[in-house]
Protein backbone atom coordinates (compact mmCIF):
# COMPACT_ATOMS: atom_id res chain seq x y z
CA UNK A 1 7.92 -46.74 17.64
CA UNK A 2 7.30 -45.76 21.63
CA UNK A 3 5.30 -43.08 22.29
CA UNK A 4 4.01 -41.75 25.19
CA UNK A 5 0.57 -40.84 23.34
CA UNK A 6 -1.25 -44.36 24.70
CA UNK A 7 -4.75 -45.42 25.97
CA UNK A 8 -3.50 -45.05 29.59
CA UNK A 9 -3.28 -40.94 28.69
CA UNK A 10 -6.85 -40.98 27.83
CA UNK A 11 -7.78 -42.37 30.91
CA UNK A 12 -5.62 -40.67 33.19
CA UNK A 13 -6.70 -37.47 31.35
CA UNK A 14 -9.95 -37.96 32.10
CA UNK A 15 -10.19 -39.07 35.39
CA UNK A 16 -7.31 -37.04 36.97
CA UNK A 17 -8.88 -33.71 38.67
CA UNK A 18 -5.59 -31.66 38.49
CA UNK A 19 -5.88 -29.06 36.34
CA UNK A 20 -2.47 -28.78 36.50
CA UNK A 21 -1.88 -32.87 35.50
CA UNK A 22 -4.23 -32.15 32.36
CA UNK A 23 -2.47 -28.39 31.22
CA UNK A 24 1.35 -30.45 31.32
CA UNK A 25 -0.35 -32.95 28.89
CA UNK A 26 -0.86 -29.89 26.14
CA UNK A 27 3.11 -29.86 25.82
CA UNK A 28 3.73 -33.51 25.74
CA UNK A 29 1.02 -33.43 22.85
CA UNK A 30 2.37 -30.66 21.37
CA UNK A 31 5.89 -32.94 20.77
CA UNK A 32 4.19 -35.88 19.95
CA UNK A 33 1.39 -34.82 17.33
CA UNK A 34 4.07 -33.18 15.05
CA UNK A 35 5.96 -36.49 15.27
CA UNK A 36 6.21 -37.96 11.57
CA UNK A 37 7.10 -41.00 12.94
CA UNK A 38 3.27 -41.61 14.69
CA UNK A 39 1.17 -44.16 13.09
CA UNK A 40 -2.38 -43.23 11.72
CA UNK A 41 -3.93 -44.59 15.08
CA UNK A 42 -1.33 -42.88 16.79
CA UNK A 43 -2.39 -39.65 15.15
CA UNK A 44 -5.81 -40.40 15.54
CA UNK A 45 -5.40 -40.81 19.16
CA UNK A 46 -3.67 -37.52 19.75
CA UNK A 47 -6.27 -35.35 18.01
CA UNK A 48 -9.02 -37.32 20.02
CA UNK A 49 -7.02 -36.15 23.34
CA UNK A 50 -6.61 -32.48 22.12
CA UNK A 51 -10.46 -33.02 21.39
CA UNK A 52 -11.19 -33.59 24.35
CA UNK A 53 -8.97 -31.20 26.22
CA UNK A 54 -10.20 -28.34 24.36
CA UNK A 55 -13.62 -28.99 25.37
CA UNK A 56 -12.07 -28.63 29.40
CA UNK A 57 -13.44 -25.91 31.65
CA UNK A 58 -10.65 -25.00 33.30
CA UNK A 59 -9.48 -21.92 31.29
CA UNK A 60 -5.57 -22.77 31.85
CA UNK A 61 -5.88 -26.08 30.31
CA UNK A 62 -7.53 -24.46 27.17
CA UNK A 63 -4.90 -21.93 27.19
CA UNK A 64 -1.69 -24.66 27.64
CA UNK A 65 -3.61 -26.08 24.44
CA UNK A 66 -3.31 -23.35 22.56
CA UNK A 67 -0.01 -22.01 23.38
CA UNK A 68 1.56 -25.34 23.03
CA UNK A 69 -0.08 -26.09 19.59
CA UNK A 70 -0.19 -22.91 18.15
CA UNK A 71 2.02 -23.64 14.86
CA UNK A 72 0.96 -27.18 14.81
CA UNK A 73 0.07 -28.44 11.61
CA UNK A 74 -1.70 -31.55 12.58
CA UNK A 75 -4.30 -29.75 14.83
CA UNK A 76 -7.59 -30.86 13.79
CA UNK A 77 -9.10 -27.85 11.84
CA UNK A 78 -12.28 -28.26 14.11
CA UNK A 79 -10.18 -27.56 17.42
CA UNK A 80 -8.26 -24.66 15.98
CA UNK A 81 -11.32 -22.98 15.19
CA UNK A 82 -13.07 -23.50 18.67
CA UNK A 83 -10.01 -22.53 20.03
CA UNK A 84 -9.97 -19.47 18.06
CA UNK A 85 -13.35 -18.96 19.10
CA UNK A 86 -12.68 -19.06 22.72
CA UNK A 87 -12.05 -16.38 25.12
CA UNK A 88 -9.09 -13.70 24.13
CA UNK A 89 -6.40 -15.45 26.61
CA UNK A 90 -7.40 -19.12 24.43
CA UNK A 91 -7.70 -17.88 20.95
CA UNK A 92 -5.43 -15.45 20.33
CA UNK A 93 -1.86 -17.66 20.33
CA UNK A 94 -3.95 -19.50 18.00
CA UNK A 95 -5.41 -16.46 15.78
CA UNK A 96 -1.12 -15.16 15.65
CA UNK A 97 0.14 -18.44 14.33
CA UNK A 98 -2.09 -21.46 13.38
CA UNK A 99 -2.10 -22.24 9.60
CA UNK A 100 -4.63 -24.39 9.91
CA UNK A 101 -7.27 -21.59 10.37
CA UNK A 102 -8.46 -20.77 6.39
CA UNK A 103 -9.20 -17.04 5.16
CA UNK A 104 -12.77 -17.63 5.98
CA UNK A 105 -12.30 -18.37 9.36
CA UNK A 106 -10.09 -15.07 10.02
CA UNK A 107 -13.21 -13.04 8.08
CA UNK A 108 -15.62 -14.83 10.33
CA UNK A 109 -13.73 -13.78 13.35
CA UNK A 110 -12.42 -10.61 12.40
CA UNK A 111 -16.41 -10.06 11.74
CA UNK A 112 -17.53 -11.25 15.20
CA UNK A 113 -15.55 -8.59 17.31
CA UNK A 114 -13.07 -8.37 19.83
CA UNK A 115 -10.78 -5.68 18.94
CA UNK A 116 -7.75 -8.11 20.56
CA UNK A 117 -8.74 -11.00 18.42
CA UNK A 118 -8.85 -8.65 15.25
CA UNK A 119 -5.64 -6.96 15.89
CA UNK A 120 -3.79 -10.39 16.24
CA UNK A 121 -5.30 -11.32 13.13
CA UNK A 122 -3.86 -8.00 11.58
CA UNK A 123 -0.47 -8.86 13.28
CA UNK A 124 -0.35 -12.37 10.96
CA UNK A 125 2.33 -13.78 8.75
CA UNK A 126 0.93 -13.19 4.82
CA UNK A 127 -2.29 -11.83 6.07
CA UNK A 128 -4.57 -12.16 2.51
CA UNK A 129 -6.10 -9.30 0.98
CA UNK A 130 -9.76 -11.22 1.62
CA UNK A 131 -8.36 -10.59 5.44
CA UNK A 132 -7.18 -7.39 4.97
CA UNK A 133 -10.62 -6.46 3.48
CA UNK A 134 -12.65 -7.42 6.46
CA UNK A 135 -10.23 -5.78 9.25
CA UNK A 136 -10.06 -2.13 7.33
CA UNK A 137 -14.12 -2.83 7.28
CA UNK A 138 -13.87 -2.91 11.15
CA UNK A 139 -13.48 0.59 11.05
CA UNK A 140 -11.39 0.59 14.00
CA UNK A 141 -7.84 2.70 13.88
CA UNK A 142 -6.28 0.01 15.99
CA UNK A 143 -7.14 -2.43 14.12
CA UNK A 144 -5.70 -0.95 10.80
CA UNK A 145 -3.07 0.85 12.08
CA UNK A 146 -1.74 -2.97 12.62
CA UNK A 147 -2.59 -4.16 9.61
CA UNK A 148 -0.75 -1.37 8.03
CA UNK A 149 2.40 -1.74 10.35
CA UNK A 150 2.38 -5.51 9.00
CA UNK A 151 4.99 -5.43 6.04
CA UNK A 152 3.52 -9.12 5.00
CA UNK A 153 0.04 -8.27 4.59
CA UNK A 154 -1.58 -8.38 1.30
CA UNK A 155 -3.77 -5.30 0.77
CA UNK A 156 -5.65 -4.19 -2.29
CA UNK A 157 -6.17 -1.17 -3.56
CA UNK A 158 -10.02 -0.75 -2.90
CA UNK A 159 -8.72 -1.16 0.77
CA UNK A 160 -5.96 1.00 0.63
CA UNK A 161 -9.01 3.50 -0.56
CA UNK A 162 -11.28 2.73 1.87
CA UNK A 163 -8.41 2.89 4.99
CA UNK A 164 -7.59 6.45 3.52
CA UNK A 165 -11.20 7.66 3.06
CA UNK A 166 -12.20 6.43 7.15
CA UNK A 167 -8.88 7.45 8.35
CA UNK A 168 -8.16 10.98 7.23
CA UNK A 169 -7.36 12.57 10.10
CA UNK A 170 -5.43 9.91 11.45
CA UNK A 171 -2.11 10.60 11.24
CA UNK A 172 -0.75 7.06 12.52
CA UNK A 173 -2.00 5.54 9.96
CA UNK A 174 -1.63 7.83 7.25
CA UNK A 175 2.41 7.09 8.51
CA UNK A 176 1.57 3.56 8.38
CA UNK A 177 0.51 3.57 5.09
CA UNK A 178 3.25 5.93 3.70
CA UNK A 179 6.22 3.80 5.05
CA UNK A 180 4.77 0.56 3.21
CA UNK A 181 6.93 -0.77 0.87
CA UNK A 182 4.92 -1.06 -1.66
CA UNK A 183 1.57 1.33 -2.60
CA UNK A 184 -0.62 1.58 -5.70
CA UNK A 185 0.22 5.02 -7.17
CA UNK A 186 -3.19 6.60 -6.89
CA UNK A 187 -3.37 5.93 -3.30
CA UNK A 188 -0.10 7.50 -2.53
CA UNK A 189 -0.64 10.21 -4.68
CA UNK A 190 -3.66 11.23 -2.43
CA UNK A 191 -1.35 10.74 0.73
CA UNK A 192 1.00 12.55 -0.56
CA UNK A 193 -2.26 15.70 -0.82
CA UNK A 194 -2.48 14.99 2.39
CA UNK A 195 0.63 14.95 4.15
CA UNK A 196 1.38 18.23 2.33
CA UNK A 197 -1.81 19.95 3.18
CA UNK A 198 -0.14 19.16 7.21
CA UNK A 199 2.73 20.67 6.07
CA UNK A 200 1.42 23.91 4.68
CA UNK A 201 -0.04 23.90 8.15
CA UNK A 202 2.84 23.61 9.69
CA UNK A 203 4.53 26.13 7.87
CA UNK A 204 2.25 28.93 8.41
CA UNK A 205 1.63 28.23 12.30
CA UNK A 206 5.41 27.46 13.20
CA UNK A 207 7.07 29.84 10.30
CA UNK A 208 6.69 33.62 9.50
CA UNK A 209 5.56 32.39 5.82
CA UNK A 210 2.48 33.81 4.62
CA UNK A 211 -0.22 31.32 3.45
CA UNK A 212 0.00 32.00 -0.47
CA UNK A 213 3.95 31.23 0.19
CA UNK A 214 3.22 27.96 1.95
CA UNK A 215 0.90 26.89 -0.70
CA UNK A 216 3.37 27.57 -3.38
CA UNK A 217 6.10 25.35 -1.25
CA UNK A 218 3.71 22.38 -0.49
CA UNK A 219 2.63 22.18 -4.33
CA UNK A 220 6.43 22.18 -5.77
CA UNK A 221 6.83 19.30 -2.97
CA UNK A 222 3.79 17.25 -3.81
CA UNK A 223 4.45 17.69 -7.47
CA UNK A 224 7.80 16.48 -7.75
CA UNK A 225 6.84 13.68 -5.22
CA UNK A 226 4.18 12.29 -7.87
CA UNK A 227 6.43 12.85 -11.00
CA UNK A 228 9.38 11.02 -9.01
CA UNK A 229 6.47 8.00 -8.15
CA UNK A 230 5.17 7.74 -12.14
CA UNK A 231 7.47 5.99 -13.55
CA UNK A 232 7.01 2.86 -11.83
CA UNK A 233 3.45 2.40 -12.73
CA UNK A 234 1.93 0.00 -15.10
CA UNK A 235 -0.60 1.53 -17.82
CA UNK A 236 -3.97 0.70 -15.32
CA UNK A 237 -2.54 2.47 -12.10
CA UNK A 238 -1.13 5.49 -14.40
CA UNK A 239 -4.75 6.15 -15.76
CA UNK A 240 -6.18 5.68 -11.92
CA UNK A 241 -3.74 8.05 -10.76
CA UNK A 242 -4.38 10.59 -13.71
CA UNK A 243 -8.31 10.26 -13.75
CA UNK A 244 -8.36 10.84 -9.62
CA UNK A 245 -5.88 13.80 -9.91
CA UNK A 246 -8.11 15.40 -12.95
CA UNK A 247 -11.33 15.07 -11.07
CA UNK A 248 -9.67 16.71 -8.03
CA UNK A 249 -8.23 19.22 -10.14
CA UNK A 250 -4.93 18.56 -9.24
CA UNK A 251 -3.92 17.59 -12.94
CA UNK A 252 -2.08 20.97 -12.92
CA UNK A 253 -0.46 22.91 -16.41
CA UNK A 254 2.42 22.88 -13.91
CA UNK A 255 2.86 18.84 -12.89
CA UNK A 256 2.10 17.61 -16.72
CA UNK A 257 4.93 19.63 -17.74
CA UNK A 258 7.05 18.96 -14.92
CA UNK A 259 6.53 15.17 -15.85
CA UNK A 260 7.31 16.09 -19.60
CA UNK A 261 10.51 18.22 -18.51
CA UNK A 262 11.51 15.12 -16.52
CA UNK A 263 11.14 12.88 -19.62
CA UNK A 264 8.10 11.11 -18.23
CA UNK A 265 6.01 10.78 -21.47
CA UNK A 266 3.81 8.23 -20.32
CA UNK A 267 2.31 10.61 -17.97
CA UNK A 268 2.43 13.37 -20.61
CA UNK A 269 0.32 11.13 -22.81
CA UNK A 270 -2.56 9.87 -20.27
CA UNK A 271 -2.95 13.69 -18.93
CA UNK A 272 -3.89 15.17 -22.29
CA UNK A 273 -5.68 12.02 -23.11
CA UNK A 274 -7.62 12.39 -19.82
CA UNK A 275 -7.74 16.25 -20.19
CA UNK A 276 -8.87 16.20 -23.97
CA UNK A 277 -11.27 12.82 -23.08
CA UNK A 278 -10.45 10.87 -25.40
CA UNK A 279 -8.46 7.24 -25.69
CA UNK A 280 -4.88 7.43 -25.10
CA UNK A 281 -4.24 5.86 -28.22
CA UNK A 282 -5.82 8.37 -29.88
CA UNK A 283 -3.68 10.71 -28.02
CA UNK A 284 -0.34 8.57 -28.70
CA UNK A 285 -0.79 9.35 -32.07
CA UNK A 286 -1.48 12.91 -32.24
CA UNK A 287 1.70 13.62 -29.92
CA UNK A 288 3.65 11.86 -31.78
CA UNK A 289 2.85 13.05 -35.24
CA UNK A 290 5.55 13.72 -37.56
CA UNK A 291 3.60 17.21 -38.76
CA UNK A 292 2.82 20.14 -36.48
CA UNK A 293 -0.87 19.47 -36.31
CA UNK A 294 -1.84 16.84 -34.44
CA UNK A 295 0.06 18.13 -30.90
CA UNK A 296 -1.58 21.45 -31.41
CA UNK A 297 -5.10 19.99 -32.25
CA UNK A 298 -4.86 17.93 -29.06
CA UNK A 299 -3.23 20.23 -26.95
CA UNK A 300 -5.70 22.99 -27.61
CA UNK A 301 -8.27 20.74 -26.85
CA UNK A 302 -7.10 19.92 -22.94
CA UNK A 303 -7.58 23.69 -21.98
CA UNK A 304 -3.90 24.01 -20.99
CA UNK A 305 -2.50 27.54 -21.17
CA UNK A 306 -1.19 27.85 -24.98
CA UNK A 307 2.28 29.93 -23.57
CA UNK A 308 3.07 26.43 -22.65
CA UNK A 309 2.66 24.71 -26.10
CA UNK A 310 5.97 25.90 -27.49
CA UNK A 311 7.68 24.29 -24.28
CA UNK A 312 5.84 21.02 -25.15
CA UNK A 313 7.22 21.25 -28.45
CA UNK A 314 10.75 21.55 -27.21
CA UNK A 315 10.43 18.94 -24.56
CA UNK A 316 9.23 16.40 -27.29
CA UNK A 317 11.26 17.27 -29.56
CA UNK A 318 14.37 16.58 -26.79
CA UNK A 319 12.88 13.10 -26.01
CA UNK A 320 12.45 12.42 -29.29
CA UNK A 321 16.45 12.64 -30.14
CA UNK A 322 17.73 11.76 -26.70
CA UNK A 323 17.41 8.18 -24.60
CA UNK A 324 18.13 8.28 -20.86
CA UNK A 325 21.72 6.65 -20.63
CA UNK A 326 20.39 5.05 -17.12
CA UNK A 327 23.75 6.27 -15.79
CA UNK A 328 23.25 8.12 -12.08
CA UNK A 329 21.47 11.33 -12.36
CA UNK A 330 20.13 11.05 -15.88
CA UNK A 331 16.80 12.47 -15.34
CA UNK A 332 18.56 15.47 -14.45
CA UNK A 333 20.62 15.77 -17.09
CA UNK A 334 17.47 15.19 -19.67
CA UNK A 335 15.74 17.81 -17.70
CA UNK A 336 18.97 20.17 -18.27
CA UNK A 337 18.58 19.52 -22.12
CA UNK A 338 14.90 20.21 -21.80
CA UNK A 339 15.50 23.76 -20.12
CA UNK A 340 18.23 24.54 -22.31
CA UNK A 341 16.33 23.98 -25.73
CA UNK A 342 13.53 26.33 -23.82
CA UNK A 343 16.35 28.81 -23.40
CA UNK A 344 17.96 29.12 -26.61
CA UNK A 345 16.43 27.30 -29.06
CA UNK A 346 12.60 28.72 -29.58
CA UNK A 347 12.84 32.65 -30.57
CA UNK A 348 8.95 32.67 -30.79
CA UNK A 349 8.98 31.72 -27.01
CA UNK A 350 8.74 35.31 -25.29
CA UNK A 351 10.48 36.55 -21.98
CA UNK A 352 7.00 36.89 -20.30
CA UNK A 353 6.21 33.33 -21.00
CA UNK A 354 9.31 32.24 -20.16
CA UNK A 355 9.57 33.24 -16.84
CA UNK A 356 5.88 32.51 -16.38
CA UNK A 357 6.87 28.61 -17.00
CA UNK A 358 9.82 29.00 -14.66
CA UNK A 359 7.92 30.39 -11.66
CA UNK A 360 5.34 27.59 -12.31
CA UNK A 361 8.09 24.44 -12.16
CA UNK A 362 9.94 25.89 -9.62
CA UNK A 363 13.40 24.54 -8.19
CA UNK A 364 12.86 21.38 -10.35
CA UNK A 365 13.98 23.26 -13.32
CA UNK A 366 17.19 25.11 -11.90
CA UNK A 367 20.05 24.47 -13.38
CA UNK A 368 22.24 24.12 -10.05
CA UNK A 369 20.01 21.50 -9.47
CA UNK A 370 21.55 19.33 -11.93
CA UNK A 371 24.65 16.74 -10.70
């Protein structure tokens, strides 16, 4: 084939002083490197003039380089990463796009500083969760607020963590985080503490509601947000989210049964299990035994108040003869069953209790509430 990529380049690269002469060169090569039609010397000859031409001390020549071969995928590996390297206007085209830059590199880079160069890094296509790792370790709210804006990135959960532990206060990227798509349920369940501590806040600086009020608002709030999130957890991020909420006593009487009202068993079962310390197995089959014994045995054993016991009962016994139809709204129809067993169905379950467990589930158990 004819290509322009020839000896005479090379030699007219290197002996012509225009800057300018050597900087138009980057776009020809950026055509003709890509080109699957080049020979192996061909090729060979290319990456020895983008060798060379990232080695140039003029800094626009560098730059042309980079911007022109950016999302090349036949840059040599060695000239991405000096490019990468270079100073902020060089690398960073380079550090957005280039694929040929491995997850070590980024680390390495991301490690070295230069809060541009590690914000472009944040700002990448499928950034990994070894990436991800190293810019939350940065410890610079820039830095993750990007990463956290990026819908593509791949974040763990021990970063997730660590991002909400050294960003508390921030409330960009406690935004961030909350608008993700996609969030394990123990981290969200201690955003969603701390959103609603703002708005209890909120309410008492901007609302003539008295503190003990706002408190009782914000709770309802957050506990229906975690009961609506449970039920798309797998068995590991269910047991996260229960053991964090128990050790920061917010495993309330009032959210287990909320859960259980709701017909979320599985969180029904790892609270008591968590509560009562023992395997939830072990707790599986206590709940679920056929006699009368083995719910109050492990029930009594979690500390929760016993007026709630008979409304355990009830709820169990509703989930135990009813399946969700998975037609719109059928949560709220199994929690209307629930609250209407409660109602009319257990004599032994006095007035005083009764309204007790009302005032504790709040709005999520009104009736009107139910489509």
């Amino acid at each position: 084939m004819q290509t322009t990529l020839t000896q005479a380049d090379v030699a007219k690269l290197l002996a012509e002083p225009s800057a300018t002469v050597r900087a138009e060169l980057a776009g020809k090569l950026a055509v003709q490197i890509e080109d699957p039609n080049l020979t192996a010397s061909e090729t060979k000859l290319a990456q020895d003039i983008v060798r060379i031409m990232a080695k140039d001390v003029e800094t626009s020549v560098r730059q042309a380089l980079s911007q022109n071969l950016r999302n090349a995928t036949r840059l040599p590996h060695d000239v991405a990463l000096k490019l990468a390297n270079d100073i902020e206007s060089v690398a960073l085209p380079i550090l957005e796009s280039s694929n040929v830059l491995t997850d070590a590199d980024l680390v390495e880079i991301v490690r070295a500083g230069g809060e541009a160069k590690q914000e472009t890094v944040a700002s990448r296509l499928d950034v990994s969760e070894e990436v991800s790792a190293a810019l939350v370790d940065t410890g610079k709210e820039a830095v993750v607020a990007k990463l956290m804006d990026n819908a593509s990135a791949q974040i763990s959960e021990k970063s997730f963590t660590k991002a909400v532990d050294n960003f508390a206060a921030s409330d960009s990227i406690k935004e961030k985080m909350v608008k993700r798509t996609v969030l394990p349920a123990a981290v969200t369940e201690r955003l969603v503490t701390m959103v609603a501590e703002n708005m209890r806040e909120y309410l008492v600086s901007h609302h003539q509601v008295s503190p003990s009020v706002a408190a009782d608002i914000v709770l309802q709030s957050r506990e229906r947000t975690v009961v609506g999130m449970t039920g798309q957890s797998s068995a590991d991020e269910l047991e996260k989210l229960v053991t964090q909420m128990y050790f920061n006593k917010r495993l309330t009487p009032s959210i287990i049964m909320r859960a259980l009202c709701m017909g979320d068993v599985a969180f029904f079962e790892m609270s008591v299990a968590v509560m009562a310390k023992i395997p939830v197995v072990n707790a599986r089959i206590l709940i679920h035994d056929a006699g009368r014994l083995g719910l109050k045995s492990l029930y009594e054993r979690t500390g929760m108040p016993p007026r709630f016991l008979p409304a355990v009962r009830i709820a169990m016994d509703v989930v135990r003869d009813t399946q969700m139809d998975g037609e719109p709204h059928d949560r709220e129809r199994h929690r209307a069953r629930v609250i209407e067993r409660i109602l009319t169905q257990y004599e032994d379950f006095g007035a005083d209790d009764l309204d007790y467990l009302l005032d504790k589930l709040g709005d999520v158990l009104k009736p009107n509430n139910v489509a």
